[in-house]
Protein backbone atom coordinates (compact mmCIF):
# COMPACT_ATOMS: atom_id res chain seq x y z
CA UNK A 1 9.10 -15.65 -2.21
CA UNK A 2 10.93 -12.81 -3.64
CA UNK A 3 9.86 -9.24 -3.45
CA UNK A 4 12.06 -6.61 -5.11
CA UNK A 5 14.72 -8.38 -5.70
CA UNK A 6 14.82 -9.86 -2.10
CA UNK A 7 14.33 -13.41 -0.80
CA UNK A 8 11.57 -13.58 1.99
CA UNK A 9 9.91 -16.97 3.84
CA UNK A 10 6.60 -16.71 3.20
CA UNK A 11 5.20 -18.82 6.37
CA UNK A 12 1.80 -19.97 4.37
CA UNK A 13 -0.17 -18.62 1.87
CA UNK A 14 -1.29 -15.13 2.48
CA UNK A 15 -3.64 -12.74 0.43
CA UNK A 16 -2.41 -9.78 -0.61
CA UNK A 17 -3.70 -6.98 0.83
CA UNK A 18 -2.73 -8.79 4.71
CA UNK A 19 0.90 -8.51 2.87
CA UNK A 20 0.91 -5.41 1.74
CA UNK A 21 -0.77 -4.09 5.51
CA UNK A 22 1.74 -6.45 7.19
CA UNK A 23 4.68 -4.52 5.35
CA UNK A 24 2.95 -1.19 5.94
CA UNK A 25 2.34 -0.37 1.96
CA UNK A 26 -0.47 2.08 1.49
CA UNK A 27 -2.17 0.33 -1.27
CA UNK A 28 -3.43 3.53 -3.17
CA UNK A 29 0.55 4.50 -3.49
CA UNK A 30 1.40 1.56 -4.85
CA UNK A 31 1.09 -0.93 -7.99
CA UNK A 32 2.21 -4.77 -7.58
CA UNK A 33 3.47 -6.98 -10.53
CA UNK A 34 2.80 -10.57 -9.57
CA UNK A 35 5.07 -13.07 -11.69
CA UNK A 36 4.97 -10.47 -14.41
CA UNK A 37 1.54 -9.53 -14.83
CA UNK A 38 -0.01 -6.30 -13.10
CA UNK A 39 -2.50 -7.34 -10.57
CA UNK A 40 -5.33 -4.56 -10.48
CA UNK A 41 -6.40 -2.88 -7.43
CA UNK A 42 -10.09 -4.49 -7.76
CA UNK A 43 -8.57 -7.97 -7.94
CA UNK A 44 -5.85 -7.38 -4.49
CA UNK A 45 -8.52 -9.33 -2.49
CA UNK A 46 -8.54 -12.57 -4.53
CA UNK A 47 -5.18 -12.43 -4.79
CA UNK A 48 -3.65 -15.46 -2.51
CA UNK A 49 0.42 -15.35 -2.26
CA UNK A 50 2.64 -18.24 -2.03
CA UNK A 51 6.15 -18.81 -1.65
CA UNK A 52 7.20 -19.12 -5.51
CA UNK A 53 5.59 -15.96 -6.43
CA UNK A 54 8.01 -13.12 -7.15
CA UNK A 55 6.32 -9.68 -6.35
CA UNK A 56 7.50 -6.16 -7.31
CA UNK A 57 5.98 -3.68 -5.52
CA UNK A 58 6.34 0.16 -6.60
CA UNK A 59 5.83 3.65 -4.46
CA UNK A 60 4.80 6.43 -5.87
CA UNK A 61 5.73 9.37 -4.02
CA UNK A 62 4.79 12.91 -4.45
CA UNK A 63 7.05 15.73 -5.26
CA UNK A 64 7.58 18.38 -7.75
């Protein structure tokens, strides 16, 4: 699998919220693009990973 840009082995198929808490994300500071497509918050849970998905996974961070 590749997330931002990097390769990763994805052991099995994984849902994406146990991703995102595995690679301590806080899921309200971030949006994930799955394969190209925005996956909504209220859809994270039926979300299932594999290893040819390509994830981008933005931050936001405060600041002014």
């Amino acid at each position: 699998m590749r997330v931002n840009g990097e390769e990763i082995q994805l052991e099995r198929e994984t849902a994406l919220p146990d991703f995102l808490k595995s690679g301590g994300y806080d899921a309200a500071r971030i949006a994930v693009e799955r394969n190209g497509e925005i996956v909504p918050k209220s859809m994270y849970g039926e979300c299932i990973l594999n290893d040819a998905d390509t994830l981008e996974i933005v931050q936001f961070v405060g600041g002014g």
